[in-house]
PDB file of N, CA and C in Angstrom:
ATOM      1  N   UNK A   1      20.722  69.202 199.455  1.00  0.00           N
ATOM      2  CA  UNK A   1      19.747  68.270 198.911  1.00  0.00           C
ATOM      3  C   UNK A   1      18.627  69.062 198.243  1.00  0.00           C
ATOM      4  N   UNK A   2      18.131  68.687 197.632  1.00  0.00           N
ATOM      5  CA  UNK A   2      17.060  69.407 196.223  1.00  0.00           C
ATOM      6  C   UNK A   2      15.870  68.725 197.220  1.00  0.00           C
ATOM      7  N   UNK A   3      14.879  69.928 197.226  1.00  0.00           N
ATOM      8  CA  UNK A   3      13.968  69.215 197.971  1.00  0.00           C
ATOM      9  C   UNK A   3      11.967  70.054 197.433  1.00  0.00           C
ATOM     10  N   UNK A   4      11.397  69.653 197.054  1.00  0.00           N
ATOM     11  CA  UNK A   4      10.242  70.177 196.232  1.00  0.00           C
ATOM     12  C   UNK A   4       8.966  69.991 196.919  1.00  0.00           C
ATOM     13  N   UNK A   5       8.125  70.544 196.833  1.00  0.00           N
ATOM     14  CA  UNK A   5       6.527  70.361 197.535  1.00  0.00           C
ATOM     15  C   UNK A   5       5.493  70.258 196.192  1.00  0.00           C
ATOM     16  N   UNK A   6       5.161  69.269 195.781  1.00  0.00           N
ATOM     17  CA  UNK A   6       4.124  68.563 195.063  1.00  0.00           C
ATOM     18  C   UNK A   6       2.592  68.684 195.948  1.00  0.00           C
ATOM     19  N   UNK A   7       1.924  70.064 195.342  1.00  0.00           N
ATOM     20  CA  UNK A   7       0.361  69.326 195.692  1.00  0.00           C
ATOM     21  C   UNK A   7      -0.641  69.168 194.689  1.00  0.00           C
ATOM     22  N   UNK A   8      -1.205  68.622 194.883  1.00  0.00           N
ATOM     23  CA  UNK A   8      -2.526  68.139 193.455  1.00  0.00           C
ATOM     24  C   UNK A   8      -3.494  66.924 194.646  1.00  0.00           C
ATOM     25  N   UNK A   9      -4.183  67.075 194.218  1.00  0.00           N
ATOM     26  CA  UNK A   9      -5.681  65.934 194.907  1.00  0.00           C
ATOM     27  C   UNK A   9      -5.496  66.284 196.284  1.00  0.00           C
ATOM     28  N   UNK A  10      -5.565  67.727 196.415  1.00  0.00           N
ATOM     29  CA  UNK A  10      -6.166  67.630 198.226  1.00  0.00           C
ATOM     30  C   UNK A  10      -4.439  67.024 199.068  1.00  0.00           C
ATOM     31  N   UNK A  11      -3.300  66.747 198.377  1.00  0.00           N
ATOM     32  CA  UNK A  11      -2.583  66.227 198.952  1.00  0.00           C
ATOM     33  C   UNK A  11      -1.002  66.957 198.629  1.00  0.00           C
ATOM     34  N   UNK A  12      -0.456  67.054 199.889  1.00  0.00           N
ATOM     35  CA  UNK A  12       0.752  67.885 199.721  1.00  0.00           C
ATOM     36  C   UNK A  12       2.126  66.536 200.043  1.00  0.00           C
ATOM     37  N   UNK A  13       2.852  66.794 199.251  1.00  0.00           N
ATOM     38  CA  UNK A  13       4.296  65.594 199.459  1.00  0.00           C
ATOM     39  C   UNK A  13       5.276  66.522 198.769  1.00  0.00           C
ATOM     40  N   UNK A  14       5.990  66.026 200.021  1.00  0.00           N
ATOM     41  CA  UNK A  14       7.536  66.605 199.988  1.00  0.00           C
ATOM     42  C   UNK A  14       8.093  65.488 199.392  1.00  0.00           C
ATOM     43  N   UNK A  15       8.764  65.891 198.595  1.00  0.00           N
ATOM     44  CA  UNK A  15      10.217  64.629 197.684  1.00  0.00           C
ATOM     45  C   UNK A  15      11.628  65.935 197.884  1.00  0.00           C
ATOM     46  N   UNK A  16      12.344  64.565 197.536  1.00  0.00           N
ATOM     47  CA  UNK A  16      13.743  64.893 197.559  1.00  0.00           C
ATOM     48  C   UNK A  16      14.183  64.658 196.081  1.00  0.00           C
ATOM     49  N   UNK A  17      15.290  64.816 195.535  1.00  0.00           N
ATOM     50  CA  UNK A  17      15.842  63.993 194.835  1.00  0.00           C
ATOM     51  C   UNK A  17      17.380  63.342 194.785  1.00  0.00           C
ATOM     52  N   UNK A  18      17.322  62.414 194.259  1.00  0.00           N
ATOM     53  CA  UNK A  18      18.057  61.066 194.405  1.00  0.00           C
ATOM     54  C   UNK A  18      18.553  60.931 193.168  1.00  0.00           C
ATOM     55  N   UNK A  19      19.680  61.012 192.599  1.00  0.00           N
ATOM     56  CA  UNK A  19      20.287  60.455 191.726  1.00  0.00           C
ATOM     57  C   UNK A  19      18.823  60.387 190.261  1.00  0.00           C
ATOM     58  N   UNK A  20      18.652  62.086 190.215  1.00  0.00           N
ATOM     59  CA  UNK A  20      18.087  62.064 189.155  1.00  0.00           C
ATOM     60  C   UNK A  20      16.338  62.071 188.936  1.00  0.00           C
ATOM     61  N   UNK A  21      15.782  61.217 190.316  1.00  0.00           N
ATOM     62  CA  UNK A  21      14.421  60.748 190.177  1.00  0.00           C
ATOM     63  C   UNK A  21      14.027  61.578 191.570  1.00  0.00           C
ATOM     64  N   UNK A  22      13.101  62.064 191.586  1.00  0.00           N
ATOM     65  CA  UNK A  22      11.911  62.357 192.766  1.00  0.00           C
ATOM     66  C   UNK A  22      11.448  61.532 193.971  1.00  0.00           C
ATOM     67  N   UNK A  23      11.800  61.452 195.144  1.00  0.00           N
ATOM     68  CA  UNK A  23      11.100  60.831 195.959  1.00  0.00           C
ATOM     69  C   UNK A  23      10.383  61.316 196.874  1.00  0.00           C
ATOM     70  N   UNK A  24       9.685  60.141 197.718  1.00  0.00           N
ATOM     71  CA  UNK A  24       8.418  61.082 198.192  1.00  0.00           C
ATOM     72  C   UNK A  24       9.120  60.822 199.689  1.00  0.00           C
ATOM     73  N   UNK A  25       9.130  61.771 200.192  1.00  0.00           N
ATOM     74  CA  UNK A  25       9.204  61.785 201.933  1.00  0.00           C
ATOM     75  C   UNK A  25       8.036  61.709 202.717  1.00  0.00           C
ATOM     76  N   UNK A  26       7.329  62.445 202.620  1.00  0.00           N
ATOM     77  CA  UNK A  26       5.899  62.634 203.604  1.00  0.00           C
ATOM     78  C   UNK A  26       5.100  63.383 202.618  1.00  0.00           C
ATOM     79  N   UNK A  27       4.081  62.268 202.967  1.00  0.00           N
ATOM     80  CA  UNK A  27       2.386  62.664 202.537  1.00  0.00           C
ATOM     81  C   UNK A  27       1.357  63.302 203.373  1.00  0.00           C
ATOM     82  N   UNK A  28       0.646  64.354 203.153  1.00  0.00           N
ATOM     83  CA  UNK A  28      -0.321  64.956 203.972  1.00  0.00           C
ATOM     84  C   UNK A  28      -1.203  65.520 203.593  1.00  0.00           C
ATOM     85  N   UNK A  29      -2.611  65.987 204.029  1.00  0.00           N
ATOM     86  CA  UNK A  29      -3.319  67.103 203.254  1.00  0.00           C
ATOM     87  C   UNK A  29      -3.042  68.023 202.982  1.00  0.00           C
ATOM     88  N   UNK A  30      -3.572  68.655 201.677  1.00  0.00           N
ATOM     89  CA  UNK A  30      -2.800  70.064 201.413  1.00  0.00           C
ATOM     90  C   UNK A  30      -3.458  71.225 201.981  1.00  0.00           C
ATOM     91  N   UNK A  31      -4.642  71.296 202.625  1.00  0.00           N
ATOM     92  CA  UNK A  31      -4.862  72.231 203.338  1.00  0.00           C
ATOM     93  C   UNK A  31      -5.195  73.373 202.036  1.00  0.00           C
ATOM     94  N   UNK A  32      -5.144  74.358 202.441  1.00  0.00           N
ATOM     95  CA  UNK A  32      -5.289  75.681 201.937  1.00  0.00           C
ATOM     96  C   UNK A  32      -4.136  75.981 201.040  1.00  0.00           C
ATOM     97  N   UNK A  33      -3.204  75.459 200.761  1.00  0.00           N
ATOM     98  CA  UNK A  33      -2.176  75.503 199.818  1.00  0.00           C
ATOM     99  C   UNK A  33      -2.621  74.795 198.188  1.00  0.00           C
ATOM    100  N   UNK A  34      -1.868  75.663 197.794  1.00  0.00           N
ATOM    101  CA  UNK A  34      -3.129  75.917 196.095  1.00  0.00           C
ATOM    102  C   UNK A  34      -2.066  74.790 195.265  1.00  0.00           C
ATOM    103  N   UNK A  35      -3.026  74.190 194.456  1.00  0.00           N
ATOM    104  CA  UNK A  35      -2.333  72.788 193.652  1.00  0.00           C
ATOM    105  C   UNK A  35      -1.023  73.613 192.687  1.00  0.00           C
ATOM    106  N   UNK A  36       0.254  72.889 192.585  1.00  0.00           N
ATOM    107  CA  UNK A  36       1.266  73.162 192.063  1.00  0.00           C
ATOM    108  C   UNK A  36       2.903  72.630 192.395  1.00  0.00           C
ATOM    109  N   UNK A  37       3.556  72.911 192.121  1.00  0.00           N
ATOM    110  CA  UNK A  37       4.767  72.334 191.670  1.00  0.00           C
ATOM    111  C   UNK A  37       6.244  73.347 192.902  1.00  0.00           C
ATOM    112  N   UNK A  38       6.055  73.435 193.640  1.00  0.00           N
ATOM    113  CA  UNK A  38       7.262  74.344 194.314  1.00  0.00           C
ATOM    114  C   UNK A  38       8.245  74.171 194.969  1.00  0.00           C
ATOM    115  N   UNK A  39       9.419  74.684 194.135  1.00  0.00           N
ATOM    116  CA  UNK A  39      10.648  74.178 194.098  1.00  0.00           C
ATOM    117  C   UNK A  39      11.431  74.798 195.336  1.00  0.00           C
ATOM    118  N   UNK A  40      11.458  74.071 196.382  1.00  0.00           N
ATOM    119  CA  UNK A  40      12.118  74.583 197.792  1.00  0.00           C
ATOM    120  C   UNK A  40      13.575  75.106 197.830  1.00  0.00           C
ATOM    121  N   UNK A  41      13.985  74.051 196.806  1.00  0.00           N
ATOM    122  CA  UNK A  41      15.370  74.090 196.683  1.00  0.00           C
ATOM    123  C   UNK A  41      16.314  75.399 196.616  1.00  0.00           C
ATOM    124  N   UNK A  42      15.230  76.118 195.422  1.00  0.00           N
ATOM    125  CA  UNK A  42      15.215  77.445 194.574  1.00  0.00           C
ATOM    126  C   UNK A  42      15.004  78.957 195.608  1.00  0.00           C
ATOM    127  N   UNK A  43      14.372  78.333 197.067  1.00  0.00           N
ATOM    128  CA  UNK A  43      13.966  79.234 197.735  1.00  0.00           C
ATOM    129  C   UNK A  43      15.050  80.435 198.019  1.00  0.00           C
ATOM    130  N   UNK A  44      14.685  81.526 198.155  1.00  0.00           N
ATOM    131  CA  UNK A  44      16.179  82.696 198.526  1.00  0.00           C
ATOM    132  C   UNK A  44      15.838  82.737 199.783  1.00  0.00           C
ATOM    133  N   UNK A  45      16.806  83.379 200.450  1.00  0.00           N
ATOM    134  CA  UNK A  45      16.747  83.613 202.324  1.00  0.00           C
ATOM    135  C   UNK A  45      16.055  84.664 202.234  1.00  0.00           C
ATOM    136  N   UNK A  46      15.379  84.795 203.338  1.00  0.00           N
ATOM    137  CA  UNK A  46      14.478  86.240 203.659  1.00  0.00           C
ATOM    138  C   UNK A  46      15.422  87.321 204.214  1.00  0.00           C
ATOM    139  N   UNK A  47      15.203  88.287 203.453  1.00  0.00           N
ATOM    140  CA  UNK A  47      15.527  89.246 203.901  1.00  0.00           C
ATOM    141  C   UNK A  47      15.264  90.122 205.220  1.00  0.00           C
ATOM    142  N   UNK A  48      16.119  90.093 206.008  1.00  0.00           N
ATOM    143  CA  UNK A  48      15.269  90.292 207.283  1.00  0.00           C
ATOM    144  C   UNK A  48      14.993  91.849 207.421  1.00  0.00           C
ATOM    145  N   UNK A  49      15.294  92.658 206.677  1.00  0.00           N
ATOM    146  CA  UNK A  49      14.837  93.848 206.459  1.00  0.00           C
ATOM    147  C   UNK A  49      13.565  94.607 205.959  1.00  0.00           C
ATOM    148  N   UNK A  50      13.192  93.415 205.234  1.00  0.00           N
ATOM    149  CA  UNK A  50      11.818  93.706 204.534  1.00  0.00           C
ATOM    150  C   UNK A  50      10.600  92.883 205.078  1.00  0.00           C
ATOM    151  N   UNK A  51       9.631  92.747 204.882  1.00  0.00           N
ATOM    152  CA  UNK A  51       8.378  92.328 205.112  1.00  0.00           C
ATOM    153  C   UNK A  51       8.056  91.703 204.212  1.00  0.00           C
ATOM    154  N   UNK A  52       7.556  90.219 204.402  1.00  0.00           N
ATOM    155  CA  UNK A  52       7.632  89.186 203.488  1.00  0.00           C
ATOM    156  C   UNK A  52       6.271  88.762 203.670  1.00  0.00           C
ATOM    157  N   UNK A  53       5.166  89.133 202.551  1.00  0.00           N
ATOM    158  CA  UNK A  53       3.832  88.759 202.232  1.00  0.00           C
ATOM    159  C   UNK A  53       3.519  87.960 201.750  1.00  0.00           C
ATOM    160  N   UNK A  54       2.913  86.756 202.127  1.00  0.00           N
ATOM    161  CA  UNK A  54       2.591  85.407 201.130  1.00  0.00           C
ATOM    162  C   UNK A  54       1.879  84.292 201.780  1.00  0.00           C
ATOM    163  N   UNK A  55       1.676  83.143 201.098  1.00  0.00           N
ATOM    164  CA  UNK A  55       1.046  82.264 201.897  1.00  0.00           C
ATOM    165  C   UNK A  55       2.360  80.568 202.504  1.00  0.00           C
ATOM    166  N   UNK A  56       1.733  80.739 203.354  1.00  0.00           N
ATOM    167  CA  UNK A  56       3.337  79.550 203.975  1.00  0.00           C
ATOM    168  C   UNK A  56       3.104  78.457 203.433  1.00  0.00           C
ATOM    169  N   UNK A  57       3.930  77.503 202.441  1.00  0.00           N
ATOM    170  CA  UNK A  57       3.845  76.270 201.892  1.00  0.00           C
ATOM    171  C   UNK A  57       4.314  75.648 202.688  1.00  0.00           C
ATOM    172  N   UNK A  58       5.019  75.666 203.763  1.00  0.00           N
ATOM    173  CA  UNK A  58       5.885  74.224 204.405  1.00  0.00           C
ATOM    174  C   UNK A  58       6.458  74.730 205.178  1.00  0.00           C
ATOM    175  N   UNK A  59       6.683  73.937 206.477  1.00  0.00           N
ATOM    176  CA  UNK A  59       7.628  74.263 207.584  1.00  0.00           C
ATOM    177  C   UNK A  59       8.043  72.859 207.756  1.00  0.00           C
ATOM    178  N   UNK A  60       9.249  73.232 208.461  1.00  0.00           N
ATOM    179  CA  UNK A  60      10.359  72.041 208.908  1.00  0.00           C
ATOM    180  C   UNK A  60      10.935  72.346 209.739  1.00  0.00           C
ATOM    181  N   UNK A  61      11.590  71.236 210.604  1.00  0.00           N
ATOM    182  CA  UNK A  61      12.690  71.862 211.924  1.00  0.00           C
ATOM    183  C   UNK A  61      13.434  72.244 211.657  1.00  0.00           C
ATOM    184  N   UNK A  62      14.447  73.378 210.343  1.00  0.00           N
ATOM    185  CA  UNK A  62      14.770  74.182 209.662  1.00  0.00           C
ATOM    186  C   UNK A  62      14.309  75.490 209.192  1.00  0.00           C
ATOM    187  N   UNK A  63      13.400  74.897 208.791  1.00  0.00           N
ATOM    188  CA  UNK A  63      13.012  75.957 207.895  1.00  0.00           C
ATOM    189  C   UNK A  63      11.279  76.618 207.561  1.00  0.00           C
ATOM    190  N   UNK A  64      11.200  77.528 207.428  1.00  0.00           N
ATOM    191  CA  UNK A  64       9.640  78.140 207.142  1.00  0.00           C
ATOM    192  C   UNK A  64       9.689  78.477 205.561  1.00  0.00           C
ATOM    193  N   UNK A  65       8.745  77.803 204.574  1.00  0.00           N
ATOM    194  CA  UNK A  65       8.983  78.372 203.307  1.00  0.00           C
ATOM    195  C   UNK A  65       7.708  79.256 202.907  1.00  0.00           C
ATOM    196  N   UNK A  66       7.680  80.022 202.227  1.00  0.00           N
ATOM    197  CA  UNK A  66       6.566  81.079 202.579  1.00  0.00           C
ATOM    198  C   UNK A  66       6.751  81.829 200.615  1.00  0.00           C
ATOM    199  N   UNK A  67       5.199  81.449 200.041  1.00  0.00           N
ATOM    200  CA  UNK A  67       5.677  81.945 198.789  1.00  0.00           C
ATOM    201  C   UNK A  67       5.196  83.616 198.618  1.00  0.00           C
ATOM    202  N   UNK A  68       6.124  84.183 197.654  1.00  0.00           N
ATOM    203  CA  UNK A  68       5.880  85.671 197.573  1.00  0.00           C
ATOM    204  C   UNK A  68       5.800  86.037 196.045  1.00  0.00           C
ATOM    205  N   UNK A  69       4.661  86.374 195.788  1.00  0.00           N
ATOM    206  CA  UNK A  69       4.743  86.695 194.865  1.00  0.00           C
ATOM    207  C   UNK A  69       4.485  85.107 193.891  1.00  0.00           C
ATOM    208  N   UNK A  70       5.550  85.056 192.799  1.00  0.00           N
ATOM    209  CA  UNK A  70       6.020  84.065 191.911  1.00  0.00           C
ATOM    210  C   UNK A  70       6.981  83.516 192.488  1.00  0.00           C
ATOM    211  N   UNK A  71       7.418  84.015 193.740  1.00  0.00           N
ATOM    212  CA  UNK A  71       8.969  83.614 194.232  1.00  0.00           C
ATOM    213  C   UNK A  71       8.799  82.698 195.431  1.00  0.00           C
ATOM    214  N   UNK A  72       9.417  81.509 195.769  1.00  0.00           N
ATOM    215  CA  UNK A  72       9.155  81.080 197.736  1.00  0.00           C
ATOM    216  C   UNK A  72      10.804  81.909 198.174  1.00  0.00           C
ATOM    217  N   UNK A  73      10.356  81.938 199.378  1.00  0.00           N
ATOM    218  CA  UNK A  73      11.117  82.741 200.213  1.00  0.00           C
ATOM    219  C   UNK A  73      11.325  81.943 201.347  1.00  0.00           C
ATOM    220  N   UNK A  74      12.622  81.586 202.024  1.00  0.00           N
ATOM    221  CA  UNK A  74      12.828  80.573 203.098  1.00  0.00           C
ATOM    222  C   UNK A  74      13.649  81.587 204.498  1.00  0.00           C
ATOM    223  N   UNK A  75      12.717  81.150 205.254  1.00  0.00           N
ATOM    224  CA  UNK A  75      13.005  82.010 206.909  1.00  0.00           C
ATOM    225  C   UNK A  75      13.454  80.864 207.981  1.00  0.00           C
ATOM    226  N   UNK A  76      14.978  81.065 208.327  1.00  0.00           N
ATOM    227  CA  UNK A  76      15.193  80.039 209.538  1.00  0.00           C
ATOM    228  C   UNK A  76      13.918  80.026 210.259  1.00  0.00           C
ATOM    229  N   UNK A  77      13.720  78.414 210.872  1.00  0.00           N
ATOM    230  CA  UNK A  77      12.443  78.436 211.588  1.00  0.00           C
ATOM    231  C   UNK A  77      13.311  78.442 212.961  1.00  0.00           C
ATOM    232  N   UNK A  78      14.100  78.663 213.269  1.00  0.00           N
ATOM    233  CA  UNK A  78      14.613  79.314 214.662  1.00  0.00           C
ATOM    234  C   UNK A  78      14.850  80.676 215.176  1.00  0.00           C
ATOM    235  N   UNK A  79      14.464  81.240 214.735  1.00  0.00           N
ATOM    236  CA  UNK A  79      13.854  82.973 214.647  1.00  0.00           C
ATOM    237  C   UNK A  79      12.789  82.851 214.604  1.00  0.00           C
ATOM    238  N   UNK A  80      11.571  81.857 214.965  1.00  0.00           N
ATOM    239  CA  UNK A  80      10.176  81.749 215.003  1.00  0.00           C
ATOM    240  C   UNK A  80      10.081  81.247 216.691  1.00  0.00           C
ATOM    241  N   UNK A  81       9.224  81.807 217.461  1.00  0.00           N
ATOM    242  CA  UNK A  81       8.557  81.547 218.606  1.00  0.00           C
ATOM    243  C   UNK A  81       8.023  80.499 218.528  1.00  0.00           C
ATOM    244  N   UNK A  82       6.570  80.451 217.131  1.00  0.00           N
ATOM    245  CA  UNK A  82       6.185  79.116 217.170  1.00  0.00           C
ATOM    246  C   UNK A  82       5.775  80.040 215.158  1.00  0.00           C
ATOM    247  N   UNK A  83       6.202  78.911 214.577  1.00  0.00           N
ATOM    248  CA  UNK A  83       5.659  78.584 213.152  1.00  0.00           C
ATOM    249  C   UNK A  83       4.356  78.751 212.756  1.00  0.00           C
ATOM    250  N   UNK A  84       4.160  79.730 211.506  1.00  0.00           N
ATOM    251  CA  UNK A  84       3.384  79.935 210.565  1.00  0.00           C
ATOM    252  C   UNK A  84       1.983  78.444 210.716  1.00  0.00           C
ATOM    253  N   UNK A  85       1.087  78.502 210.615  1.00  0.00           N
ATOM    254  CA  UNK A  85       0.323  77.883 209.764  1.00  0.00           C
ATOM    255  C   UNK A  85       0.369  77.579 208.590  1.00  0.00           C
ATOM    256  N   UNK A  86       0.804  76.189 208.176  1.00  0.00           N
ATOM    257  CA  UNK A  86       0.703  76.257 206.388  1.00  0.00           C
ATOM    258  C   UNK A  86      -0.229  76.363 205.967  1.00  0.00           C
ATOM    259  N   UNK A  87      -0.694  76.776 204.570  1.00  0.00           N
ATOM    260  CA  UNK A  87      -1.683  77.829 204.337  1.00  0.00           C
ATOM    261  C   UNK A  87      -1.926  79.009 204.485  1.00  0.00           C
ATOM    262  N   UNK A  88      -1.931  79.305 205.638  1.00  0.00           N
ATOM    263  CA  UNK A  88      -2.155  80.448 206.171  1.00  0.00           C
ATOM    264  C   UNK A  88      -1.225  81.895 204.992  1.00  0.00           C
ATOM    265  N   UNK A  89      -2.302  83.447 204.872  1.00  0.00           N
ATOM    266  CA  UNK A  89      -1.248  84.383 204.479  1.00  0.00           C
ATOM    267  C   UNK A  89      -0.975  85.011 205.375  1.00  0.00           C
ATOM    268  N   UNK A  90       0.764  84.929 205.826  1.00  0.00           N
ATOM    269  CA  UNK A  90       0.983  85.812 206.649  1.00  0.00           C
ATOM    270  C   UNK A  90       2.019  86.862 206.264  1.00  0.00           C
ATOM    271  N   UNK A  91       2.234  87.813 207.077  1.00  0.00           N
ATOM    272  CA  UNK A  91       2.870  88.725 206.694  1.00  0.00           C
ATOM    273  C   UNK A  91       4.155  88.625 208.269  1.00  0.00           C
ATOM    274  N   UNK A  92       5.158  88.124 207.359  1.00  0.00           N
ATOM    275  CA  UNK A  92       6.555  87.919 208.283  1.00  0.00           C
ATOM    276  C   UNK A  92       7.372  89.216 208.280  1.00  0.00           C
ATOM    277  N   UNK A  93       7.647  90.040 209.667  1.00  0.00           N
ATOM    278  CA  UNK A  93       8.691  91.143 209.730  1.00  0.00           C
ATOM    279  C   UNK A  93       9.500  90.293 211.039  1.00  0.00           C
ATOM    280  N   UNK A  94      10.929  90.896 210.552  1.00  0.00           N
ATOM    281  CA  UNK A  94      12.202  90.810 211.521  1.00  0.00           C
ATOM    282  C   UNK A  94      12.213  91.590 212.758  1.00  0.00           C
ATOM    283  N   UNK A  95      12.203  91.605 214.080  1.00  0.00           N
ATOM    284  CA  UNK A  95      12.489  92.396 215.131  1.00  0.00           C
ATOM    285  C   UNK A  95      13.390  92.131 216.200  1.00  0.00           C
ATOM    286  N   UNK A  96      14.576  93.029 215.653  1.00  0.00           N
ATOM    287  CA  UNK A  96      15.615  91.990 216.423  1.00  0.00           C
ATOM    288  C   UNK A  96      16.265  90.751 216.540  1.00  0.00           C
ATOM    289  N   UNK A  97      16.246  90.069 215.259  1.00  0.00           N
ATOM    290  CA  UNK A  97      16.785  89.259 214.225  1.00  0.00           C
ATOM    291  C   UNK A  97      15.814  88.303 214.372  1.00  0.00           C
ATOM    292  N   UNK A  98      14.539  88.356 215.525  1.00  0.00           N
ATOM    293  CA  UNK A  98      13.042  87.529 215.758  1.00  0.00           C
ATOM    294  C   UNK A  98      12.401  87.577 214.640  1.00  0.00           C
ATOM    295  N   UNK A  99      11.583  86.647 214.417  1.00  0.00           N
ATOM    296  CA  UNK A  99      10.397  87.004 213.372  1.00  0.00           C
ATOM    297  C   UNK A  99       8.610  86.655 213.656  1.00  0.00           C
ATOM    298  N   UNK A 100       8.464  87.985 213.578  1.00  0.00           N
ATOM    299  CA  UNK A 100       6.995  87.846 213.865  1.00  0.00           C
ATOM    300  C   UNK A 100       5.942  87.762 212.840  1.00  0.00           C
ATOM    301  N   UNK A 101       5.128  86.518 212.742  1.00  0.00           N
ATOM    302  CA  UNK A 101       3.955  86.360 211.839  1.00  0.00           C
ATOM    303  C   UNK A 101       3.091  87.006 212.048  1.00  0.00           C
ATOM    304  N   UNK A 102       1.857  87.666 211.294  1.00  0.00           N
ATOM    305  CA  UNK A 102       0.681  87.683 211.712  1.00  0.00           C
ATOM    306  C   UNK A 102      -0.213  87.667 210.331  1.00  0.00           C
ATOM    307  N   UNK A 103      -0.772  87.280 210.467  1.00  0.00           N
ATOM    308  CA  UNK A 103      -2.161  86.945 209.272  1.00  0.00           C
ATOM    309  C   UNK A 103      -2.597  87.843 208.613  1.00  0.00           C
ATOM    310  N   UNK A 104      -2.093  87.866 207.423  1.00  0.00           N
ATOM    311  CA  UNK A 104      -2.557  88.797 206.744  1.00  0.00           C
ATOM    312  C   UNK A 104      -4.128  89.079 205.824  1.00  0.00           C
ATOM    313  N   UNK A 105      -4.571  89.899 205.854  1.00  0.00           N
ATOM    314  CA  UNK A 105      -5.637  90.319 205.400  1.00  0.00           C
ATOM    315  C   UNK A 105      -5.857  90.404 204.020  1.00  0.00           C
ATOM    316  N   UNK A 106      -6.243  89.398 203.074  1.00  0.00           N
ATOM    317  CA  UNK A 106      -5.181  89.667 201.742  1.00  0.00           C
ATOM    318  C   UNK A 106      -6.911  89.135 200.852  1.00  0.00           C
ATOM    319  N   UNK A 107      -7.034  90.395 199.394  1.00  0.00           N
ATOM    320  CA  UNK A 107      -7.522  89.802 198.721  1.00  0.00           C
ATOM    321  C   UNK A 107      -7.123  89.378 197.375  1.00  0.00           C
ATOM    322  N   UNK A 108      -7.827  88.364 197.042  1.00  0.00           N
ATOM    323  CA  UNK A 108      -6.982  87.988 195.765  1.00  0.00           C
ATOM    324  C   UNK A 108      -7.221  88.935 194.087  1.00  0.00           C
ATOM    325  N   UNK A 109      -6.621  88.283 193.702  1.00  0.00           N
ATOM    326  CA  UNK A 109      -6.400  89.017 191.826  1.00  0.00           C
ATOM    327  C   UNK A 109      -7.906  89.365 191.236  1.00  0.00           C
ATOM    328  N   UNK A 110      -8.999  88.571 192.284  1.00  0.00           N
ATOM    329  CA  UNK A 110     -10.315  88.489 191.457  1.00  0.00           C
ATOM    330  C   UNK A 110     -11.406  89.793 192.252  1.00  0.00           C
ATOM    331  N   UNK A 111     -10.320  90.177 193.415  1.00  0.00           N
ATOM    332  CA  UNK A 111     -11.005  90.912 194.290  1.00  0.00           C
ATOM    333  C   UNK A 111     -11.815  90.954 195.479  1.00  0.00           C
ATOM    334  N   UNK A 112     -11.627  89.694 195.335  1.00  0.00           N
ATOM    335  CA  UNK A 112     -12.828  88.603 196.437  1.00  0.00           C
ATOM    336  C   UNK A 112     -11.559  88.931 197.777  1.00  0.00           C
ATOM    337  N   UNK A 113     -12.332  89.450 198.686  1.00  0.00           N
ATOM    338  CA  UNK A 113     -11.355  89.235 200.145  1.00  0.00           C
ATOM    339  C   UNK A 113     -11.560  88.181 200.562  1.00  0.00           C
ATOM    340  N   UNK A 114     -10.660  87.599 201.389  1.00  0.00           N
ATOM    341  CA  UNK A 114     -10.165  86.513 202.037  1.00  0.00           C
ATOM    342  C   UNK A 114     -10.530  86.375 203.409  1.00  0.00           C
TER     343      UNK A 114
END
């Protein structure tokens, strides 16, 4: 199933799509997740070898989606103890096929720390 995260006005919604058109599943605040268009669907599996830096757009009883870069990146959320904060930047490593979050310290493009 094709599945996308829409935020704009302070508000984050998950849609699916259906025979062509967008629907909305669940509405919520968007929190700390920056207004835009992100295509879940598109997400690649995390590599559990590497260290995956970014801020978490969405979790589900599946799945943790976590964007990197220009790219989202999707981490079984059953290799999680307990799930990311959305919003939150964390920095996800593999230990023992586990995955441990922790908050990353991150400043942005303008230089301003976080």
């Amino acid at each position: 199933m094709k599945q996308r995260l829409l935020v704009m006005n302070g508000q984050k919604i998950v849609q699916h799509e259906q025979e062509g058109r967008w629907l909305n599943d669940k509405v919520e605040k968007a929190g700390l997740v920056k207004p835009g268009i992100y295509n879940l669907y598109l997400a690649s599996q995390a590599d559990k070898t590497k260290t995956h830096d970014g801020v978490i757009l969405h979790v589900d009883k599946d799945s943790v989606f976590q964007q990197v870069g220009k790219n989202v990146v999707k981490h079984d959320r059953v290799n999680f103890v307990k799930a990311p904060a959305i919003g939150s930047h964390s920095s996800i490593t593999y230990d023992q096929g586990k995955a441990i979050a922790s908050v990353a310290s991150h400043v942005s493009s303008r230089g301003v720390s976080r």
